[in-house]
C-alpha atoms as a PDB file:
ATOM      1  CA  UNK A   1      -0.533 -22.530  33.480  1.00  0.00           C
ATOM      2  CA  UNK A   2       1.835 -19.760  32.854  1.00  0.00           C
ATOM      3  CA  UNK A   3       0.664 -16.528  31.032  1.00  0.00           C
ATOM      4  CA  UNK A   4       3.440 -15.928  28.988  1.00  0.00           C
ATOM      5  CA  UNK A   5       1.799 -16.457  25.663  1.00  0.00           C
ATOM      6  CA  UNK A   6      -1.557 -14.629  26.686  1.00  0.00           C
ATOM      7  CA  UNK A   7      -2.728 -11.444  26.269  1.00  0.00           C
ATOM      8  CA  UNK A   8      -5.082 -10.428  28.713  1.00  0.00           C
ATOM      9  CA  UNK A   9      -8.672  -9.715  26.784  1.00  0.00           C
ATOM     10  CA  UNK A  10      -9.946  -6.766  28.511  1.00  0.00           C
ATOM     11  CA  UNK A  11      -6.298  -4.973  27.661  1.00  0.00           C
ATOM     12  CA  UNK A  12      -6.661  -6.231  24.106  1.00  0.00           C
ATOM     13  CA  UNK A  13     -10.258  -4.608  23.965  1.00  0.00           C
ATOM     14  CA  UNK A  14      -9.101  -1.498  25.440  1.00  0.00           C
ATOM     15  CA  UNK A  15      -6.279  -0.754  23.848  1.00  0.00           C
ATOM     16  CA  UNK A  16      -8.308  -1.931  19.982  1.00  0.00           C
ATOM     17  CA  UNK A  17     -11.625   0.182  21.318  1.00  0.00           C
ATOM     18  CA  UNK A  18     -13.501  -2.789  20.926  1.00  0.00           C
ATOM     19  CA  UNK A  19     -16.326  -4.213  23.555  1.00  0.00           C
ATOM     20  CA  UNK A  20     -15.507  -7.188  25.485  1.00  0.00           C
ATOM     21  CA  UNK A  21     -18.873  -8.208  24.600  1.00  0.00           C
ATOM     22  CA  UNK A  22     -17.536  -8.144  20.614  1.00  0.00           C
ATOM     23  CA  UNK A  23     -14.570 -10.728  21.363  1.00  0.00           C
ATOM     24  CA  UNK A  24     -17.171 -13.096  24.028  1.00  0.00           C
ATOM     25  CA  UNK A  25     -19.669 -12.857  20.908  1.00  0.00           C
ATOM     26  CA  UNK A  26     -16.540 -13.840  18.112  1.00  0.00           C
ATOM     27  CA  UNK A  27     -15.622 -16.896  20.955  1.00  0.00           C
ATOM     28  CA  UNK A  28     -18.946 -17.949  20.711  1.00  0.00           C
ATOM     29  CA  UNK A  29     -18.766 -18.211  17.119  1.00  0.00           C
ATOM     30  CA  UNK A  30     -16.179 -20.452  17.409  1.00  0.00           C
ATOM     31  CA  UNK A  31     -13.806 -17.679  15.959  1.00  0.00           C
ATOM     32  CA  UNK A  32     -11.411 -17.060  18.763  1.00  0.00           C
ATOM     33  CA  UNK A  33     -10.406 -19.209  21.920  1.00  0.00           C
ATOM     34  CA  UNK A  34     -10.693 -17.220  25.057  1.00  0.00           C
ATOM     35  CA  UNK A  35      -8.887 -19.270  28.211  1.00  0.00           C
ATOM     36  CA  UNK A  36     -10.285 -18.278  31.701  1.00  0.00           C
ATOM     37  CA  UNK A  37      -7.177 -18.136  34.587  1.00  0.00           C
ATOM     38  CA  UNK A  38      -8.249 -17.172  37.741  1.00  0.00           C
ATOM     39  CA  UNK A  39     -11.447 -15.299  36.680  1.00  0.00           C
ATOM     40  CA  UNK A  40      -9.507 -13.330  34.110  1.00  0.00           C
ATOM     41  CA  UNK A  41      -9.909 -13.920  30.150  1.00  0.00           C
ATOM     42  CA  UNK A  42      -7.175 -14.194  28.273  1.00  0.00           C
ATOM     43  CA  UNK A  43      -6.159 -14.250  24.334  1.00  0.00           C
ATOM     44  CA  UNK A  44      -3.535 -17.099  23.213  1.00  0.00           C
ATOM     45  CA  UNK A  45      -0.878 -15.058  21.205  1.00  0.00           C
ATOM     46  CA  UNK A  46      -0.991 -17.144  18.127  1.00  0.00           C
ATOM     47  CA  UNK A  47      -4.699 -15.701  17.774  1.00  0.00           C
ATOM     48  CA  UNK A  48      -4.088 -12.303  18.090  1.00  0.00           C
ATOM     49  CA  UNK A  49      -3.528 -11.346  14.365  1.00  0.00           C
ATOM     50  CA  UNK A  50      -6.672 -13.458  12.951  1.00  0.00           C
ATOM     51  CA  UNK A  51      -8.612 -11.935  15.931  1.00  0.00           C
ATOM     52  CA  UNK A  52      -7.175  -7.982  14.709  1.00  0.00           C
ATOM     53  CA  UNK A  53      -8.086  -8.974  11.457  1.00  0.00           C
ATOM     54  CA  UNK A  54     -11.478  -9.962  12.363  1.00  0.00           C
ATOM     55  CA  UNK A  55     -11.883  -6.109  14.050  1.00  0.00           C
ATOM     56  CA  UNK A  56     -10.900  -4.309  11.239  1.00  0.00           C
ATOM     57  CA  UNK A  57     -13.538  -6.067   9.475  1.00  0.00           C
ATOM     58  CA  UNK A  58     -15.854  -4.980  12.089  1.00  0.00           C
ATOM     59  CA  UNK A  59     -14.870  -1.443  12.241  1.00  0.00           C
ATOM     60  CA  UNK A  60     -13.726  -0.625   9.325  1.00  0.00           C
ATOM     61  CA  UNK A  61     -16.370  -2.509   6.586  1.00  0.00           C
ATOM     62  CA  UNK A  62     -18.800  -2.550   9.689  1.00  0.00           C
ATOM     63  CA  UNK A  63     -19.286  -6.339   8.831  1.00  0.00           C
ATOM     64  CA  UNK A  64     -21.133  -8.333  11.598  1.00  0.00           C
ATOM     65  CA  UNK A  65     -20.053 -11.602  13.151  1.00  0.00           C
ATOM     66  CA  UNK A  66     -22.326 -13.658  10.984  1.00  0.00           C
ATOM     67  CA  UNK A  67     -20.392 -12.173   7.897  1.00  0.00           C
ATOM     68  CA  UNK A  68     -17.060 -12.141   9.414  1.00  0.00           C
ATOM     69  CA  UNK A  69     -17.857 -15.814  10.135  1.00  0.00           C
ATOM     70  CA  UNK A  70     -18.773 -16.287   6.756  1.00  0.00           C
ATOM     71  CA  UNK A  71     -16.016 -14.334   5.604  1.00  0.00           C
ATOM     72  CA  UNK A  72     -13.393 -16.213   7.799  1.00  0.00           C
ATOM     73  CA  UNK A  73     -14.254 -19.698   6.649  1.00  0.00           C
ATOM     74  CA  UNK A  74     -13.824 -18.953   2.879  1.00  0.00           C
ATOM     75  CA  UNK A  75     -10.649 -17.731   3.541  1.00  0.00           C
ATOM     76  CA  UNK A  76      -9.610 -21.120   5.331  1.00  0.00           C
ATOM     77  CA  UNK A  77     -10.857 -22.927   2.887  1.00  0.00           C
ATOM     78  CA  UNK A  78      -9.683 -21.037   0.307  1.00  0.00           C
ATOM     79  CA  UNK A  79      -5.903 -21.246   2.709  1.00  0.00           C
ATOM     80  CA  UNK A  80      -6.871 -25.010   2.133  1.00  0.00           C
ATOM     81  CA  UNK A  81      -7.189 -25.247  -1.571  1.00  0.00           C
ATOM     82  CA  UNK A  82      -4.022 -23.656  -1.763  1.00  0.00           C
ATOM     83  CA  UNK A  83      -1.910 -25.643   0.178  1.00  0.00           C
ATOM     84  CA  UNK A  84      -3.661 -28.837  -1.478  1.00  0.00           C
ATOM     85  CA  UNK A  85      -2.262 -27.474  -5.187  1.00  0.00           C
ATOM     86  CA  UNK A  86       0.959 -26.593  -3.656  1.00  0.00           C
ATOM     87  CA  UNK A  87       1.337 -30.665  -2.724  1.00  0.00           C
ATOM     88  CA  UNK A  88       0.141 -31.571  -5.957  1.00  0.00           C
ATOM     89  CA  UNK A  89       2.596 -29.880  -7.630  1.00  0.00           C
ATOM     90  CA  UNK A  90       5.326 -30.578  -5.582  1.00  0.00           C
ATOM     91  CA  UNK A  91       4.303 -34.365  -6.239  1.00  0.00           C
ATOM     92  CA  UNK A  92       4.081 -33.983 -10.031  1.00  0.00           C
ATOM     93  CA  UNK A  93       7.710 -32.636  -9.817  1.00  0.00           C
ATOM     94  CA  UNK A  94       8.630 -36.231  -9.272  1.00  0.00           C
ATOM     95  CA  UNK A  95       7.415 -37.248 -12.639  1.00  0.00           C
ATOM     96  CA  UNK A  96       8.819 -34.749 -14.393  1.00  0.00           C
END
């Protein structure tokens, strides 16, 4: 598998001042996807923003991963809800 679209983790860490232990702990959650190539972690590039996100929250509101868990599943749901309306109303549009 190429690594064109990853970002290697320990990289990401350094160059965000994070711990590597902070983005294992987030994986765990079932918050980010790490993938393991040849005994390196690596960071898909579509989860990179979500996963910056999820650092500010940590740094910046000192939030913990049980809150930015908490935090990051309203949000989807909320993403949801949204997307839900937006189909009902394009489908009412037919009616009208």
């Amino acid at each position: 598998m190429a690594t064109d679209n990853l970002t290697e983790a320990n990289e990401f860490c350094s160059y965000h001042q994070v711990e590597y232990t902070f983005v294992q702990t987030l994986a765990d959650a079932g918050l980010v996807e790490i993938t393991v190539l040849n005994q390196t972690s690596y960071i898909p590039g579509h989860q990179l923003p979500e996963l910056e996100r999820m650092i500010r929250l940590h740094q910046d509101l000192d939030i913990n991963v049980a809150g930015i868990e908490a935090i990051t599943h309203l949000l989807q749901r909320l993403h949801n809800t949204q997307q839900e309306l937006l189909t009902l109303k394009n489908r009412l549009r037919i009616y009208e």
